[in-house]
C-alpha atoms as a PDB file:
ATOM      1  CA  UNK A   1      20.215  10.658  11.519  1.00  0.00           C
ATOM      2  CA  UNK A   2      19.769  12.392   8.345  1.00  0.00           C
ATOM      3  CA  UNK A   3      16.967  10.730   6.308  1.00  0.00           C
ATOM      4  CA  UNK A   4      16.696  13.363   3.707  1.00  0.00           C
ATOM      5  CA  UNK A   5      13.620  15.175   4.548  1.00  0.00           C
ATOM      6  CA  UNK A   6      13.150  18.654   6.115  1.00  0.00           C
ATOM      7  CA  UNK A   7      10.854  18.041   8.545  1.00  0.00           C
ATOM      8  CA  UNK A   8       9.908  14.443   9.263  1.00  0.00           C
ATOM      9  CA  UNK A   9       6.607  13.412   8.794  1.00  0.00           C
ATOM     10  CA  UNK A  10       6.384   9.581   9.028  1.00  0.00           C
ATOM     11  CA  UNK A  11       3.491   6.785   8.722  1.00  0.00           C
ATOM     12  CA  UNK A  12       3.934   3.119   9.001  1.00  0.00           C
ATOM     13  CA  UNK A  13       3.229   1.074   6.072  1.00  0.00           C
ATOM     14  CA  UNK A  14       1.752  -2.275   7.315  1.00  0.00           C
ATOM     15  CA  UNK A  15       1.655  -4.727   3.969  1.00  0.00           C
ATOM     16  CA  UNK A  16       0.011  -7.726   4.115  1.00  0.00           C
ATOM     17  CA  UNK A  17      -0.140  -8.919   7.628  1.00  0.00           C
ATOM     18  CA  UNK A  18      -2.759 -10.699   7.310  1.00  0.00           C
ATOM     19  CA  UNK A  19      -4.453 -14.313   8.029  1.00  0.00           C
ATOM     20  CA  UNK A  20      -3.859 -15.122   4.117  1.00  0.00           C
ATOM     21  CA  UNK A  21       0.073 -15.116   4.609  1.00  0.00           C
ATOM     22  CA  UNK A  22       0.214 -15.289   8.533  1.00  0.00           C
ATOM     23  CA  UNK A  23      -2.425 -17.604   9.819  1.00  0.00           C
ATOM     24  CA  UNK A  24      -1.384 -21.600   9.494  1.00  0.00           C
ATOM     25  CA  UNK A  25      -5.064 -22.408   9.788  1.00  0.00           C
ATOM     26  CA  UNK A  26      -6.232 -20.767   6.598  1.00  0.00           C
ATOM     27  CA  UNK A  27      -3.516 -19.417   4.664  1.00  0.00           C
ATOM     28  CA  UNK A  28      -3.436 -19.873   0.654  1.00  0.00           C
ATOM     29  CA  UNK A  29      -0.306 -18.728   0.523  1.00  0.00           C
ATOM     30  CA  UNK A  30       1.352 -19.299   4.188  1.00  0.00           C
ATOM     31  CA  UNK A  31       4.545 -18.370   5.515  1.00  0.00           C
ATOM     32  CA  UNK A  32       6.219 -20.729   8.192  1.00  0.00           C
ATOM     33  CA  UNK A  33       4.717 -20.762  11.493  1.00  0.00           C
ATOM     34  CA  UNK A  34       8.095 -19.424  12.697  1.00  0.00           C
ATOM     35  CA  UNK A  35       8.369 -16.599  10.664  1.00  0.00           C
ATOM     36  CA  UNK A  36       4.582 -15.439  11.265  1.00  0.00           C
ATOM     37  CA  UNK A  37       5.457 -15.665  14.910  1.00  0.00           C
ATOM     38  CA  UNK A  38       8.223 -13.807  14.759  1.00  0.00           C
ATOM     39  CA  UNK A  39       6.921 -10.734  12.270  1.00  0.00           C
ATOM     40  CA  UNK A  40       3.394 -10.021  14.161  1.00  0.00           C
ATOM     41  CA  UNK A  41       5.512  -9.599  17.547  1.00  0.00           C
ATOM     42  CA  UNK A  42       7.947  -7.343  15.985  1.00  0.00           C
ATOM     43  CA  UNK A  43       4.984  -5.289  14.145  1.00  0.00           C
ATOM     44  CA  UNK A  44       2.678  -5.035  16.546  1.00  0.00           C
ATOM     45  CA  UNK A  45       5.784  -3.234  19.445  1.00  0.00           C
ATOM     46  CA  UNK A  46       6.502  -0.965  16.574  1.00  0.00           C
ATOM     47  CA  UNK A  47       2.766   0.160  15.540  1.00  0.00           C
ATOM     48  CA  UNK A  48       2.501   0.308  19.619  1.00  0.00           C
ATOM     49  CA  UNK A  49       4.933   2.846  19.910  1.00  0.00           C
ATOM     50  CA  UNK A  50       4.218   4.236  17.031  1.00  0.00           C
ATOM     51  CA  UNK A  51       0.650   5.368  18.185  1.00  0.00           C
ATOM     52  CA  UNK A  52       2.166   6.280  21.770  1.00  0.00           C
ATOM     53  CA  UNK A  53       4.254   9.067  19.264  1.00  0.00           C
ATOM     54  CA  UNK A  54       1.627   9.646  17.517  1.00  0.00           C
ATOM     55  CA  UNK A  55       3.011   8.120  13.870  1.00  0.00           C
ATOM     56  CA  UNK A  56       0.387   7.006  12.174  1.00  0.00           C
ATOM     57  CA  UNK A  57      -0.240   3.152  10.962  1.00  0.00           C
ATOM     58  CA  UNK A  58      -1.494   2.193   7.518  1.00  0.00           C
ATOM     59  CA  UNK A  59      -2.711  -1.248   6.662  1.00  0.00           C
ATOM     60  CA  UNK A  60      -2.618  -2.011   2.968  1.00  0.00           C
ATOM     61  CA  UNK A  61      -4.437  -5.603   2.611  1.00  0.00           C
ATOM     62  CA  UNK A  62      -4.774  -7.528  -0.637  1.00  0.00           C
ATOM     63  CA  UNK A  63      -8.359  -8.179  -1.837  1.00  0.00           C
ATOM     64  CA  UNK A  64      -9.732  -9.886  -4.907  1.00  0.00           C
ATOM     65  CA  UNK A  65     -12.956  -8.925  -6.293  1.00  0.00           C
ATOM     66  CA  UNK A  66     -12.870 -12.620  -8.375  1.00  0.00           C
ATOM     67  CA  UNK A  67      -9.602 -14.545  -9.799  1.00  0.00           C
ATOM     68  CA  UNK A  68      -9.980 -12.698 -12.875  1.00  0.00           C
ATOM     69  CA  UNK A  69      -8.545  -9.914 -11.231  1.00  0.00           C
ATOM     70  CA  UNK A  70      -5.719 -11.979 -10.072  1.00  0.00           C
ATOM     71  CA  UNK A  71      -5.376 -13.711 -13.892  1.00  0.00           C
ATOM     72  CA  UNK A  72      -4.581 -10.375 -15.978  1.00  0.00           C
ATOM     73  CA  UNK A  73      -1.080 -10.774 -14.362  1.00  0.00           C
ATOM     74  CA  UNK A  74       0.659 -12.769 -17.132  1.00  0.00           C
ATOM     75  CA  UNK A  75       3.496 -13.784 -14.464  1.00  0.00           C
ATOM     76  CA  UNK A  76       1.354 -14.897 -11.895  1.00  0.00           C
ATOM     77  CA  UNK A  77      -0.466 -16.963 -14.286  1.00  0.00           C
ATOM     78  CA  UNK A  78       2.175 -19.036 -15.109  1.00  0.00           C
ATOM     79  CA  UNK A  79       2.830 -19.263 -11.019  1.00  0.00           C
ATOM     80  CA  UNK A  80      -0.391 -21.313 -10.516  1.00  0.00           C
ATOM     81  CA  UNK A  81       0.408 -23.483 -13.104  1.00  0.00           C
ATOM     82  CA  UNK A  82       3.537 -24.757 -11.380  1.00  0.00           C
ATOM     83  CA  UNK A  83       2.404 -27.283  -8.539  1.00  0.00           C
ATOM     84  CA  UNK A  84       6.094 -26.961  -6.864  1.00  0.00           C
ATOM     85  CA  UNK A  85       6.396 -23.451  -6.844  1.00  0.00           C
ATOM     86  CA  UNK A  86       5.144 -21.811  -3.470  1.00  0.00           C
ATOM     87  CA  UNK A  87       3.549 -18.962  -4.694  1.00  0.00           C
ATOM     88  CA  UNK A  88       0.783 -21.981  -6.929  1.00  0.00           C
ATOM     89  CA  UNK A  89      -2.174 -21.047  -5.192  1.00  0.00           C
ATOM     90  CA  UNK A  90      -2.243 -17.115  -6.019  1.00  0.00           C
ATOM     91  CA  UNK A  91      -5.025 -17.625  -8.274  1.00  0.00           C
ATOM     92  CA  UNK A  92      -7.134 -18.521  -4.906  1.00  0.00           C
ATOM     93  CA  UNK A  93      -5.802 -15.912  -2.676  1.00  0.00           C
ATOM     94  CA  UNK A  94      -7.093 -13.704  -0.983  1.00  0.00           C
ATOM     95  CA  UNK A  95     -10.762 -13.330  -2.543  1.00  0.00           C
ATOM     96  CA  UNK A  96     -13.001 -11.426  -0.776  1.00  0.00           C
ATOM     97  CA  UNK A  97     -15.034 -13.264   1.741  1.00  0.00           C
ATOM     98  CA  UNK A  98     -11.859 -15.551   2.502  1.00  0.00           C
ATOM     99  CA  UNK A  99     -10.787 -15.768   5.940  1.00  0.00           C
ATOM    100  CA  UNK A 100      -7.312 -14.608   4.978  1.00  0.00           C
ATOM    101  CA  UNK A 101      -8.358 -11.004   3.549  1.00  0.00           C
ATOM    102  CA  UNK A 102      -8.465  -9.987   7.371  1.00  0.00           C
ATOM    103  CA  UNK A 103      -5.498  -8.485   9.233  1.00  0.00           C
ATOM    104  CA  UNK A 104      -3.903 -10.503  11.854  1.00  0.00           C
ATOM    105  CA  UNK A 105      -5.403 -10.204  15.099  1.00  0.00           C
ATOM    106  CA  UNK A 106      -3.785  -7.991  17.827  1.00  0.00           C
ATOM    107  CA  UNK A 107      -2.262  -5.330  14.713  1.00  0.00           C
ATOM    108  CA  UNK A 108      -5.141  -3.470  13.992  1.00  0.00           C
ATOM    109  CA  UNK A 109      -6.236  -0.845  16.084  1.00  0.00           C
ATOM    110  CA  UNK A 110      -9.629   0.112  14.450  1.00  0.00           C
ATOM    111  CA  UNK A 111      -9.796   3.621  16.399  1.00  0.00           C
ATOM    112  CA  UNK A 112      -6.554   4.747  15.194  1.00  0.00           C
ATOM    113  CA  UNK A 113      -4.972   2.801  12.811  1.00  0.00           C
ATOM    114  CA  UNK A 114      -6.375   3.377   8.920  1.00  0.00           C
ATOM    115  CA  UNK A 115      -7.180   0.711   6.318  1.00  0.00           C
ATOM    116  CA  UNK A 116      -6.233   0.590   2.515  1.00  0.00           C
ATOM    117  CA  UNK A 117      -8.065  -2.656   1.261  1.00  0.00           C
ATOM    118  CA  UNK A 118      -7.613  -2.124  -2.500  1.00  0.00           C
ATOM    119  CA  UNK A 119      -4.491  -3.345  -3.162  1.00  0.00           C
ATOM    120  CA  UNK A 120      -4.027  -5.987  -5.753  1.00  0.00           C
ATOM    121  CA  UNK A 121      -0.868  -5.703  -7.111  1.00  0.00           C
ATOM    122  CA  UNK A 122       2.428  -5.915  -5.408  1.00  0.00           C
ATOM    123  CA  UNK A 123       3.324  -2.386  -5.408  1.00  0.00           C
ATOM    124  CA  UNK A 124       0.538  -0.665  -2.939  1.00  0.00           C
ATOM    125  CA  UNK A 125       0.264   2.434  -4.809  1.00  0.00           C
ATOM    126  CA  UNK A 126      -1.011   0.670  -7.652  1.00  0.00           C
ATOM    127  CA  UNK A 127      -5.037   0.775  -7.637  1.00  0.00           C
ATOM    128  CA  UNK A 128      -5.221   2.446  -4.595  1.00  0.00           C
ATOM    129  CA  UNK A 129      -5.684   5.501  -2.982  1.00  0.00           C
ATOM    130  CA  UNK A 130      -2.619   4.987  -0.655  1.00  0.00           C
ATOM    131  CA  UNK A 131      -1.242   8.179  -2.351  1.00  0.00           C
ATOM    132  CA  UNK A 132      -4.191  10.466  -1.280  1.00  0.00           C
ATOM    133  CA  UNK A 133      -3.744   8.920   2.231  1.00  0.00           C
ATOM    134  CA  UNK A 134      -0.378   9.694   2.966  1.00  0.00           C
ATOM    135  CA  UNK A 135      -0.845  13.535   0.744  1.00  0.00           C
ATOM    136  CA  UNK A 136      -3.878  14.551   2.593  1.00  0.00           C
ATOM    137  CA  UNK A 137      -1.831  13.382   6.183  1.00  0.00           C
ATOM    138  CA  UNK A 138       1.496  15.447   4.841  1.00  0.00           C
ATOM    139  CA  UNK A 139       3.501  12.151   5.147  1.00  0.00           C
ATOM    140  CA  UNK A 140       6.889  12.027   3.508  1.00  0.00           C
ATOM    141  CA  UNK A 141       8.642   9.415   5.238  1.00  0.00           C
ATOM    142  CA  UNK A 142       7.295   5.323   5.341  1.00  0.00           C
ATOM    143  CA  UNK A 143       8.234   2.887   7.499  1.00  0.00           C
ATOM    144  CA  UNK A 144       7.609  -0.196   5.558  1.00  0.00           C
ATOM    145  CA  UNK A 145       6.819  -3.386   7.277  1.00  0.00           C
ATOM    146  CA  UNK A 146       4.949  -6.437   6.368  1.00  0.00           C
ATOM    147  CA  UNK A 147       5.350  -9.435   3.725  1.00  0.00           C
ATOM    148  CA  UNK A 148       6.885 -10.518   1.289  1.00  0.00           C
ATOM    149  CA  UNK A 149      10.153  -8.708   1.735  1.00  0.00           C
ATOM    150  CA  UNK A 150      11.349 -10.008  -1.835  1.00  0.00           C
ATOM    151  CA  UNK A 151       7.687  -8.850  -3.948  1.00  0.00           C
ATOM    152  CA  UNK A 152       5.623  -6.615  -2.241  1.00  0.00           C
ATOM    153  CA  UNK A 153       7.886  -4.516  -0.124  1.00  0.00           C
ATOM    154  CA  UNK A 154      10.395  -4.533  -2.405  1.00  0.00           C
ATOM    155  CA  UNK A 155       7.919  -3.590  -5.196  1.00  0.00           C
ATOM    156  CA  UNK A 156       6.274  -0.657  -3.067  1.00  0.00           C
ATOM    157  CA  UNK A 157       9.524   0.519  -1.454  1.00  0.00           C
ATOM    158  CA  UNK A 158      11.244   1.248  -5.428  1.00  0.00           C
ATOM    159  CA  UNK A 159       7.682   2.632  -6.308  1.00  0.00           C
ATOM    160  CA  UNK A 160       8.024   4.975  -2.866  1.00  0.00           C
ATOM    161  CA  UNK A 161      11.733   5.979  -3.563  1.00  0.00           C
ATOM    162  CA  UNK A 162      10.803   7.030  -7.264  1.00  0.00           C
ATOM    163  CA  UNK A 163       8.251   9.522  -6.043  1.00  0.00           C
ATOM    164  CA  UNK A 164      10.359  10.930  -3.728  1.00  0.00           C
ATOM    165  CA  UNK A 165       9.078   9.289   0.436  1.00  0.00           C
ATOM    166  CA  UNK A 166      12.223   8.623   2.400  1.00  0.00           C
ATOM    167  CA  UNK A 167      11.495   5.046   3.097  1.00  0.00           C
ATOM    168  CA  UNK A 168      12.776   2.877   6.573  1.00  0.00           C
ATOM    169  CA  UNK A 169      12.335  -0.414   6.584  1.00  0.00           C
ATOM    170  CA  UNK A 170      12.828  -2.556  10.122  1.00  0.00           C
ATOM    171  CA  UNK A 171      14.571  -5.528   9.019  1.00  0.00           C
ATOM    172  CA  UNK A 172      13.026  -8.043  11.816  1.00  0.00           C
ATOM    173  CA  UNK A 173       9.193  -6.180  10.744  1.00  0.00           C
ATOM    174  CA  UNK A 174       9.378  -8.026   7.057  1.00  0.00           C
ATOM    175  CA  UNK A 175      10.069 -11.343   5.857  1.00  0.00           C
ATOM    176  CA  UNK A 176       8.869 -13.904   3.024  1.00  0.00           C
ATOM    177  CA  UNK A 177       6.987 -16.801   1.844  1.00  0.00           C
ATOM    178  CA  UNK A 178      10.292 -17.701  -0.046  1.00  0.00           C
ATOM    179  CA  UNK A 179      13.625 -18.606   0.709  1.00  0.00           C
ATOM    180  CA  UNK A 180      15.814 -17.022   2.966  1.00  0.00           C
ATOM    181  CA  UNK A 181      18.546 -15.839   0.727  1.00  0.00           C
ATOM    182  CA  UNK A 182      15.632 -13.503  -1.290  1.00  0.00           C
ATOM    183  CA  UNK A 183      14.311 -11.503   1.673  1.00  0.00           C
ATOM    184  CA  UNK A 184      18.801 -10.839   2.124  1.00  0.00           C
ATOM    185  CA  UNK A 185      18.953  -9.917  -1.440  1.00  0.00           C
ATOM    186  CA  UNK A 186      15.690  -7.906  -1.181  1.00  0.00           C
ATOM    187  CA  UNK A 187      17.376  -6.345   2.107  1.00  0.00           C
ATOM    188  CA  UNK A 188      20.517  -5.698   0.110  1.00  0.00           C
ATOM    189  CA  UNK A 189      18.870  -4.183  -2.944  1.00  0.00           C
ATOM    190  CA  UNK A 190      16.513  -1.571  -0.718  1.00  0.00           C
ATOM    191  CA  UNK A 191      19.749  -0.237   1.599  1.00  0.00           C
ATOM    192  CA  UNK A 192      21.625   0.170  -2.024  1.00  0.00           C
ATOM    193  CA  UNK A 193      19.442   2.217  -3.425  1.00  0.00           C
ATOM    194  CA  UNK A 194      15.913   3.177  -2.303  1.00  0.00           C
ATOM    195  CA  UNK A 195      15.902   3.633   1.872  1.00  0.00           C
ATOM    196  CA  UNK A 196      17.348   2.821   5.145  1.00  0.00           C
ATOM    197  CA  UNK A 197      17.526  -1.005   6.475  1.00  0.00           C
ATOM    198  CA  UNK A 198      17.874  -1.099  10.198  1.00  0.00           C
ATOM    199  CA  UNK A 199      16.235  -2.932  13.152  1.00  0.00           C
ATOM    200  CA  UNK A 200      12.978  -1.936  14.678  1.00  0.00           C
ATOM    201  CA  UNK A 201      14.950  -0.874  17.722  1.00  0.00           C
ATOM    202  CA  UNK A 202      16.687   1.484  15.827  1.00  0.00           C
ATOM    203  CA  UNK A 203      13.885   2.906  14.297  1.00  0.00           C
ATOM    204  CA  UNK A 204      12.660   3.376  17.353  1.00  0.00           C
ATOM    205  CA  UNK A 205      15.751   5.128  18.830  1.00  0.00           C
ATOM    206  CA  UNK A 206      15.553   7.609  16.356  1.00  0.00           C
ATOM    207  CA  UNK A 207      15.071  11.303  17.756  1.00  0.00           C
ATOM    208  CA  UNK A 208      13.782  12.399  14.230  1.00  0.00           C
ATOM    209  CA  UNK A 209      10.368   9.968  14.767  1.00  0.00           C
ATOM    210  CA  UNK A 210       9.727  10.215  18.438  1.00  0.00           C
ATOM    211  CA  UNK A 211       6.887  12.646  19.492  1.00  0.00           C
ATOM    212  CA  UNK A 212       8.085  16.579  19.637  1.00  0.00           C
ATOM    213  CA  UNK A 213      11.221  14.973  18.448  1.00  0.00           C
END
C-alpha cells in the first residue's frame, strides 16, 4: 500500500486512554462501559504487535496543572456551563493528582512504551514536545488511536496531515464520549482528506509496518 512516504517509519499515537475517559469508577468525563471495553482490547493487540515489530508506542495523556488551565478555552467554558451537555464536567477533568490522569491499565508498557503527559489541548502537538519525540525517533508515519474520535483525534490527525506525517488511523482503536453519528463523520472527514481509515487488522496486514518489512 502506498502511504506516501519513502521509507516508512511509523509510531503509534495512543490519545487519551486513560481512567479519566475509560474507567466507569472515576471518570469525569466517561465513555460507555461498552465502548471502553471495546477500545482498550483493540489498543492494547495493536501496541502488542506493534512492540513485537518493533513500532514504537506513544502515550499522549491530558493533565491539568489547575482549572485555570482548562478555563482560557473560551469554548470549553461555555461547555461546563451547560448541565445537559456531556462534555459539563471539563472544567474538573483530568487535574493532576486525579485518578483519571493515569493510563488504563494493561496499555502501558513502562520499559518500552514512551509517555507525553503535557497535553492540554485537543490537538497533541500543542504544548508539548510530541514533535521532538517523533523528530529525534525519525518518525513520519502515526498510527492514531485513542479518544475522542470527533475532538482530539480529529484535532491532532488535521494538525499531523498539515505538517506533512502520513497518518493511519484503526477505525475499531478510536471512538467517543459523543454520539455515534460524530465519531462516522469524524471517520469520514479524516479518510477525505488527512490519512488512511482502516481496521486494526489491516494495519496490521500491512507489509510496509511489519519488522524488516
Amino acid at each position: 500500500m502506498n502511504l506516501g512516504v519513502d521509507t516508512v517509519r511509523a509510531a503509534v499515537l495512543a490519545i487519551d486512554l486513560h481512567r479519566g475517559h475509560l474507567d466507569m469508577e472515576v471518570a469525569t468525563m466517561p465513555a460507555t462501559a461498552e465502548i471502553a471495553a471495546r477500545v482498550i482490547a483493540a489498543n492494547r493487540k495493536l501496541m502488542d504487535w506493534s512492540r513485537e515489530n518493533g513500532i514504537p508506542v506513544i502515550h499522549l495523556m491530558t493533565r491539568y496543572r489547575d482549572a485555570q488551565e482548562i478555563r482560557l478555552n473560551a469554548f470549553w467554558r461555555t461547555r461546563a456551563e451547560d448541565p445537559n451537555n456531556p462534555r459539563k464536567n471539563v472544567m474538573k477533568h483530568n487535574i493532576i493528582g486525579m485518578p483519571g490522569c493515569e493510563i488504563m491499565p494493561g496499555l502501558l508498557d513502562e520499559t518500552r512504551d514512551k509517555v507525553v503527559d503535557t497535553k492540554k489541548r485537543y490537538n497533541c502537538f500543542v504544548a508539548t514536545d510530541l514533535e521532538l519525540v517523533l523528530k529525534a525517533h525519525g518518525i513520519n508515519t502515526l498510527i492514531i488511536t485513542g479518544v475522542n474520535t470527533n475532538s482530539c483525534i480529529l484535532s491532532t490527525v488535521t494538525a499531523a496531515c498539515s505538517m506533512d506525517y502520513a497518518v493511519i488511523v484503526p477505525s475499531d482503536c478510536v471512538d467517543t464520549m459523543d454520539r455515534p453519528e460524530l465519531h462516522d463523520a469524524a471517520l469520514l472527514c479524516i479518510r477525505t482528506a488527512f490519512g488512511f481509515v482502516m481496521t486494526s487488522q489491516e494495519v496490521m496486514a500491512l507489509p510496509e509496518l511489519r519488522a524488516g518489512g
